[in-house]
C-alpha atoms as a PDB file:
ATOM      1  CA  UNK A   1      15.654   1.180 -25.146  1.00  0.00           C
ATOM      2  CA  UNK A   2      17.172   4.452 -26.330  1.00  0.00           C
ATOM      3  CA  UNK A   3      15.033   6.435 -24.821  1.00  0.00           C
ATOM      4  CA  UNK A   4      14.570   4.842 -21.067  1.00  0.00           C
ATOM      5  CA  UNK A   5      18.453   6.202 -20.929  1.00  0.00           C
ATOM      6  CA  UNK A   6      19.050   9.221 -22.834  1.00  0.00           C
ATOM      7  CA  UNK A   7      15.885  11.337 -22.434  1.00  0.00           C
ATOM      8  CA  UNK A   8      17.289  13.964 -25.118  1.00  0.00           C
ATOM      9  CA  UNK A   9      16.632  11.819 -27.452  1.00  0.00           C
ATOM     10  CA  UNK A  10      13.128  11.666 -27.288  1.00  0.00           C
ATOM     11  CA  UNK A  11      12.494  15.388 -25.783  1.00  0.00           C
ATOM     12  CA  UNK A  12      12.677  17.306 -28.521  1.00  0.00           C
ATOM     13  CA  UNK A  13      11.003  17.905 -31.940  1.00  0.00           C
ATOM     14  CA  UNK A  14      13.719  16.234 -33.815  1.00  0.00           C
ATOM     15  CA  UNK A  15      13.359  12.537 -32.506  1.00  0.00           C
ATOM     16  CA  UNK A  16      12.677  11.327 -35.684  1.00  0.00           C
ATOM     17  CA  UNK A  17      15.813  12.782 -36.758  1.00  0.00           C
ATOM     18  CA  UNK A  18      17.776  10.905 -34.173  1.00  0.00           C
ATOM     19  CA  UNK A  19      16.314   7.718 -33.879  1.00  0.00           C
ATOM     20  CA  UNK A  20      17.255   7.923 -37.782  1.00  0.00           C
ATOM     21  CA  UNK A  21      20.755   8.848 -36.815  1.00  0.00           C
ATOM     22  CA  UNK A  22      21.078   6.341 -34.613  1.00  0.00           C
ATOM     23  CA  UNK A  23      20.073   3.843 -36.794  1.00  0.00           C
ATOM     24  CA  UNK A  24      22.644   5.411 -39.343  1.00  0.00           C
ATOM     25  CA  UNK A  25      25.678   4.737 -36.775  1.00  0.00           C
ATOM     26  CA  UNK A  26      24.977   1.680 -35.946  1.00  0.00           C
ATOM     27  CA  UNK A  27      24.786   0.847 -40.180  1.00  0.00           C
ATOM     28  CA  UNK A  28      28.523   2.194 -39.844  1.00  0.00           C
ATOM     29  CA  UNK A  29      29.380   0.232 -37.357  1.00  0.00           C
ATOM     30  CA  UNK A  30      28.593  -2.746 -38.327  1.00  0.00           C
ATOM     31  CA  UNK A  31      29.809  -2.002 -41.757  1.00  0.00           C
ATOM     32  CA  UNK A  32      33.444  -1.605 -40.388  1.00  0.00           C
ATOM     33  CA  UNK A  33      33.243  -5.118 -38.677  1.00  0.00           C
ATOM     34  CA  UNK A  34      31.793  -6.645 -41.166  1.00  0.00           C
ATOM     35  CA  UNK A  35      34.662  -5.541 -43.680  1.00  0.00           C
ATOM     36  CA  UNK A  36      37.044  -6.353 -40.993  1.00  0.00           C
ATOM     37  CA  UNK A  37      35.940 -10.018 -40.716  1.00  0.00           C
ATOM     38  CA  UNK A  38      36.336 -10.543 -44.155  1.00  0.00           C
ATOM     39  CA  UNK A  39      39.265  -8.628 -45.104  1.00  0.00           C
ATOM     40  CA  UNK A  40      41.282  -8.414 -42.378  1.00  0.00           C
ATOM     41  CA  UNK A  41      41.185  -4.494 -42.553  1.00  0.00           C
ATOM     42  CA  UNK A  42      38.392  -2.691 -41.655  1.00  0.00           C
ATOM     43  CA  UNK A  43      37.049   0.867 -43.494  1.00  0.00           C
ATOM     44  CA  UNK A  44      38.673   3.955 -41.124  1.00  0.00           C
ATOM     45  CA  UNK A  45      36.073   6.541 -43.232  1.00  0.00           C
ATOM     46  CA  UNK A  46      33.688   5.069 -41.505  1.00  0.00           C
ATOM     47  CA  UNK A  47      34.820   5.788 -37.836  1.00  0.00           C
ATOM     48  CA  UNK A  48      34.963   9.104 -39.007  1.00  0.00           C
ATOM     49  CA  UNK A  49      30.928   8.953 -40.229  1.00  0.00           C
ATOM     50  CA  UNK A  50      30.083   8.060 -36.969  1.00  0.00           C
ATOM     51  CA  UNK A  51      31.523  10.658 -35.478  1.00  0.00           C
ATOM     52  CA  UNK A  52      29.749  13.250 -37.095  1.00  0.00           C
ATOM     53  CA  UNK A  53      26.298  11.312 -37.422  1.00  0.00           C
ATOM     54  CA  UNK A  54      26.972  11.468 -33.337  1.00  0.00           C
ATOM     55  CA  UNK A  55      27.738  15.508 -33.308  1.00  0.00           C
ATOM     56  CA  UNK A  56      24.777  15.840 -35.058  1.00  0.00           C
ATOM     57  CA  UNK A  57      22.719  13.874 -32.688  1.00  0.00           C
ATOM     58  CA  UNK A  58      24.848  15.719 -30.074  1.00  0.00           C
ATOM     59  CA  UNK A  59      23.392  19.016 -32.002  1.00  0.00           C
ATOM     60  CA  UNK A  60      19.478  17.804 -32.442  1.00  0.00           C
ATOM     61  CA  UNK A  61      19.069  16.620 -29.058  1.00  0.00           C
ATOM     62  CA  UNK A  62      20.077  20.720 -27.535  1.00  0.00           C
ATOM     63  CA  UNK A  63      18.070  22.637 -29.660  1.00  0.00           C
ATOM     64  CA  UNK A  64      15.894  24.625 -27.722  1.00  0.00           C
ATOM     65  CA  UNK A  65      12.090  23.756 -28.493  1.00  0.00           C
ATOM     66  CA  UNK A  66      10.375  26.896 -29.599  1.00  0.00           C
ATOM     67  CA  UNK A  67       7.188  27.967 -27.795  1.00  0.00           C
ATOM     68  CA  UNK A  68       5.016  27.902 -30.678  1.00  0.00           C
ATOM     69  CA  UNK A  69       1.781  28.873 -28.900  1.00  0.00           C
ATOM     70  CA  UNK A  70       3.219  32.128 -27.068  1.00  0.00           C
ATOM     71  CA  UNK A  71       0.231  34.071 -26.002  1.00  0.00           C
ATOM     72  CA  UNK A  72      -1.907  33.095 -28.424  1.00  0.00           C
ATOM     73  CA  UNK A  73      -5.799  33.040 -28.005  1.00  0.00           C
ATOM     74  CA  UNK A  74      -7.610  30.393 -26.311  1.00  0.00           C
ATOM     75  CA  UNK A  75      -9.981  28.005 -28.359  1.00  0.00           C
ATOM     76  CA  UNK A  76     -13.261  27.971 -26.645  1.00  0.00           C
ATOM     77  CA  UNK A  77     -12.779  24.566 -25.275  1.00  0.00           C
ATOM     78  CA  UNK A  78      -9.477  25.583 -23.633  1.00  0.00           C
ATOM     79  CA  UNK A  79     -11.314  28.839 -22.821  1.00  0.00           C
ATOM     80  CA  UNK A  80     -13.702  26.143 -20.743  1.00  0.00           C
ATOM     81  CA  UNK A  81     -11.755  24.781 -18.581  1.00  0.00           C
ATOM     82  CA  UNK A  82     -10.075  28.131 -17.766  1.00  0.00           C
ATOM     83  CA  UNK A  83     -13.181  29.631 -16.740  1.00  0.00           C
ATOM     84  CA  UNK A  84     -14.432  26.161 -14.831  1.00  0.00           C
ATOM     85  CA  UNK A  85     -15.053  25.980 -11.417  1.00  0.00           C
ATOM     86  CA  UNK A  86     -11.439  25.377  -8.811  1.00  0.00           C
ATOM     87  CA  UNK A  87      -9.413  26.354 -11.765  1.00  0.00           C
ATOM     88  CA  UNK A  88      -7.205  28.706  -9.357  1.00  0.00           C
ATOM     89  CA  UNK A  89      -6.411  25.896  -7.364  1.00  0.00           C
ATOM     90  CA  UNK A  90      -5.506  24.130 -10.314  1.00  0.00           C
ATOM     91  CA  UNK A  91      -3.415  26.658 -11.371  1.00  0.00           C
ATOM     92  CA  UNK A  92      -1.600  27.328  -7.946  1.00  0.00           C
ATOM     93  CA  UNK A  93      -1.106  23.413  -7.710  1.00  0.00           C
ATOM     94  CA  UNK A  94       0.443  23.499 -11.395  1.00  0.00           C
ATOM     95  CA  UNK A  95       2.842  26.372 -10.341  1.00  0.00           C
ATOM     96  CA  UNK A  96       3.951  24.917  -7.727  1.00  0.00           C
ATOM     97  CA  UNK A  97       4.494  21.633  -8.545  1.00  0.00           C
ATOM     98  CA  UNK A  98       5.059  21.762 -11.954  1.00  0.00           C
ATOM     99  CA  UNK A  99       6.119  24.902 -13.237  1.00  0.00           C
ATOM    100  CA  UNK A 100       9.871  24.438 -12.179  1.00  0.00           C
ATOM    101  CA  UNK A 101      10.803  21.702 -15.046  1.00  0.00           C
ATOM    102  CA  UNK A 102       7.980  22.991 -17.276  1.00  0.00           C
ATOM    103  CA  UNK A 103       9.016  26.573 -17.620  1.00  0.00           C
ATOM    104  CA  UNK A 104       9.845  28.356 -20.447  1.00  0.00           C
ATOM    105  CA  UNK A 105      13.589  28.809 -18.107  1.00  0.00           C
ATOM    106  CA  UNK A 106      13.170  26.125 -16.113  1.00  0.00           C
ATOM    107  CA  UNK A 107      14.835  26.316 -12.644  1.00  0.00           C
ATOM    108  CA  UNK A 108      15.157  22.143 -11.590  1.00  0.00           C
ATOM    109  CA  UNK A 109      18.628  21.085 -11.784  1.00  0.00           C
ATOM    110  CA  UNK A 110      19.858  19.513 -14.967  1.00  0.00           C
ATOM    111  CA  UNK A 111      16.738  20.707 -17.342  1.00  0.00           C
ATOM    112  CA  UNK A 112      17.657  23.519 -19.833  1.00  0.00           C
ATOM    113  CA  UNK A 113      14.219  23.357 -21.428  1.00  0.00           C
ATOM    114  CA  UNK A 114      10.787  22.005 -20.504  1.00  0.00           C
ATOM    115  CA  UNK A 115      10.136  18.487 -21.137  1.00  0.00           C
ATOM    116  CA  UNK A 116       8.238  17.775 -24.405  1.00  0.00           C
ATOM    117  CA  UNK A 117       7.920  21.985 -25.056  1.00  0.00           C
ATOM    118  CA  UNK A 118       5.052  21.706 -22.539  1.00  0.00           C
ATOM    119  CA  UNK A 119       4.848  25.298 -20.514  1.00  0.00           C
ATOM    120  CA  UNK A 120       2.887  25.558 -16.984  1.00  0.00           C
ATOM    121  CA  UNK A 121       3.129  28.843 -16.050  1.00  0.00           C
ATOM    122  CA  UNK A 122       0.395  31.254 -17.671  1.00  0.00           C
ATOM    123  CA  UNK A 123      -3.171  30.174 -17.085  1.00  0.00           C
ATOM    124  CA  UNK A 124      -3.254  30.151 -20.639  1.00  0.00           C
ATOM    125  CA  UNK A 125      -1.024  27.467 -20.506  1.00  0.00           C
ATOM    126  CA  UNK A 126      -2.644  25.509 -17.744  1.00  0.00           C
ATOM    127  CA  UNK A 127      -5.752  25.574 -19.802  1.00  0.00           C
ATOM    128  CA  UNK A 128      -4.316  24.617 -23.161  1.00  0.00           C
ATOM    129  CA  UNK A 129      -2.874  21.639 -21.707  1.00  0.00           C
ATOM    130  CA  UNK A 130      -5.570  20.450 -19.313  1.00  0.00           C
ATOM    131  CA  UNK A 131      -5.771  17.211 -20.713  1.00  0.00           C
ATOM    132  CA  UNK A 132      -2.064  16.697 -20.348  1.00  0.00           C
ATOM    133  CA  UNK A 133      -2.592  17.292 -16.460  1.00  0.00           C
ATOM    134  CA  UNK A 134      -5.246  15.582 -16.320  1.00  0.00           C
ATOM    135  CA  UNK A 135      -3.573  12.524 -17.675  1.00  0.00           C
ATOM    136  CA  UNK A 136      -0.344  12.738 -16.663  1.00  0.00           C
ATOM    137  CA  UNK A 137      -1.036  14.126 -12.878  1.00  0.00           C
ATOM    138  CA  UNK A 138      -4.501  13.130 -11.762  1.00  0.00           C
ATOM    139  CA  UNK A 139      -5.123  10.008 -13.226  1.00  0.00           C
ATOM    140  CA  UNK A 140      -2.018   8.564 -13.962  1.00  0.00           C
ATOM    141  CA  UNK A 141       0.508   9.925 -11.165  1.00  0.00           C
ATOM    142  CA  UNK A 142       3.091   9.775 -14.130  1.00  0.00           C
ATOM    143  CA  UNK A 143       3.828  13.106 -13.427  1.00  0.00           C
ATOM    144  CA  UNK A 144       5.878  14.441 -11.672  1.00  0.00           C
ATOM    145  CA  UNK A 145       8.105  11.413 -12.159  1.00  0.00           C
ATOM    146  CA  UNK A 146       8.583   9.393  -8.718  1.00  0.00           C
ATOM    147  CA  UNK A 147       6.198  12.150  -7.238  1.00  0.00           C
ATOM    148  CA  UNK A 148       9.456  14.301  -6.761  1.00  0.00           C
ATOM    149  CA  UNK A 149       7.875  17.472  -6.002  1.00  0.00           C
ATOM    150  CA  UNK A 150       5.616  15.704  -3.227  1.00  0.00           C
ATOM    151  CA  UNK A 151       2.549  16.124  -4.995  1.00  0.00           C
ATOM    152  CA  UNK A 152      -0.353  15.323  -2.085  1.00  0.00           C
ATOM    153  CA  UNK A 153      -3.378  12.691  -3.173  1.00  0.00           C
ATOM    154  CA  UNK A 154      -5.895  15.573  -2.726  1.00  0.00           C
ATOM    155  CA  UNK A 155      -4.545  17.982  -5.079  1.00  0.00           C
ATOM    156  CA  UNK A 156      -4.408  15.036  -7.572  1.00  0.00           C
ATOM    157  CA  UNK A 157      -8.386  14.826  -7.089  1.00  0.00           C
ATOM    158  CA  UNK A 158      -8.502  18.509  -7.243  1.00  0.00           C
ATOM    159  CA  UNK A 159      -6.735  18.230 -11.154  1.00  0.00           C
ATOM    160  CA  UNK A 160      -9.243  15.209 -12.061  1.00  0.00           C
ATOM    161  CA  UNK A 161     -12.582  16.809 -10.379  1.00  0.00           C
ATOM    162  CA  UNK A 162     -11.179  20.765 -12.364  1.00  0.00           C
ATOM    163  CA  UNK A 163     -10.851  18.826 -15.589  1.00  0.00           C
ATOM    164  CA  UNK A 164     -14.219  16.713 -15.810  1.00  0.00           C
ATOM    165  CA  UNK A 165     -16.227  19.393 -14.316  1.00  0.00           C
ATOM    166  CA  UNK A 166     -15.147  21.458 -17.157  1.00  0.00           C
ATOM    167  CA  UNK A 167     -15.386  18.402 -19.592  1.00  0.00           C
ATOM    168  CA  UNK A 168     -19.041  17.518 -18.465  1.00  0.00           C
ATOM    169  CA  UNK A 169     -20.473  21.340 -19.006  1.00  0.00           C
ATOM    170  CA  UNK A 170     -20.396  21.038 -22.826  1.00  0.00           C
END
């Protein structure tokens, strides 16, 4: 439930911490009703505990992600599917489609850092996450979400025949 409606929550490499955080305020909350049923007063600390278990999920959920993989080298499976056959298509199609949220400074409205830490602008980065394309764009049509960036049936073919073209030439 929390994250169909706050996204930061779940975007980020602390979502453990949050979803714990969560948890924690609602412990607090319930807490002060509780006492308040049954005394007639309830606990003010714990309005205050809240609070700052809520900056703190207010903190988590804008920390940048860090780009972990920079320009590092390619393992040769990634290496693969960067040297398979339509992989400049694939690339273009990712670039333009995708590499406006999934940027390491996105440009899309609203998005201050790629979703999930996932980068689409390097062919190194294309490559390391073929998979993820695969998946999410060519089989799936998860991505981009409602097909916002008008992504056309036949470049979705193109990202599904690029990535098991490369998978099959083990």
């Amino acid at each position: 439930m929390l994250s169909n409606h706050y996204p930061l929550a779940f975007a980020t490499e602390y979502s453990w911490a949050i979803a714990g955080l969560v948890f924690l305020m609602g412990v607090t909350i319930r807490h002060y009703f509780n006492t308040m049923h049954v005394t007639g007063a309830g606990p003010n600390w714990t309005w205050g505990a809240t609070v700052i278990l809520f900056i703190g999920i207010i903190w988590l959920s804008s920390v940048p992600i860090q780009d972990e993989t920079g320009d590092a080298q390619l393992s040769s499976s990634q290496q693969r599917f960067a040297q398979a056959d339509g992989f400049e298509q694939v690339h273009d199609i990712v670039l333009g489609r995708c590499s406006m949220c999934h940027a390491r400074e996105p440009v899309w409205d609203g998005i201050r850092w790629a979703p999930k830490g996932v980068y689409l602008e390097t062919e190194a980065d294309v490559a390391r996450h073929a998979r993820d394309i695969y998946l999410q764009s060519g089989v799936s049509h998860a991505m981009p979400p409602a097909n916002i960036t008008g992504l056309p049936a036949e470049d979705r073919r193109l990202l599904v025949d690029w990535y098991r073209t490369a998978r099959l030439s083990d």
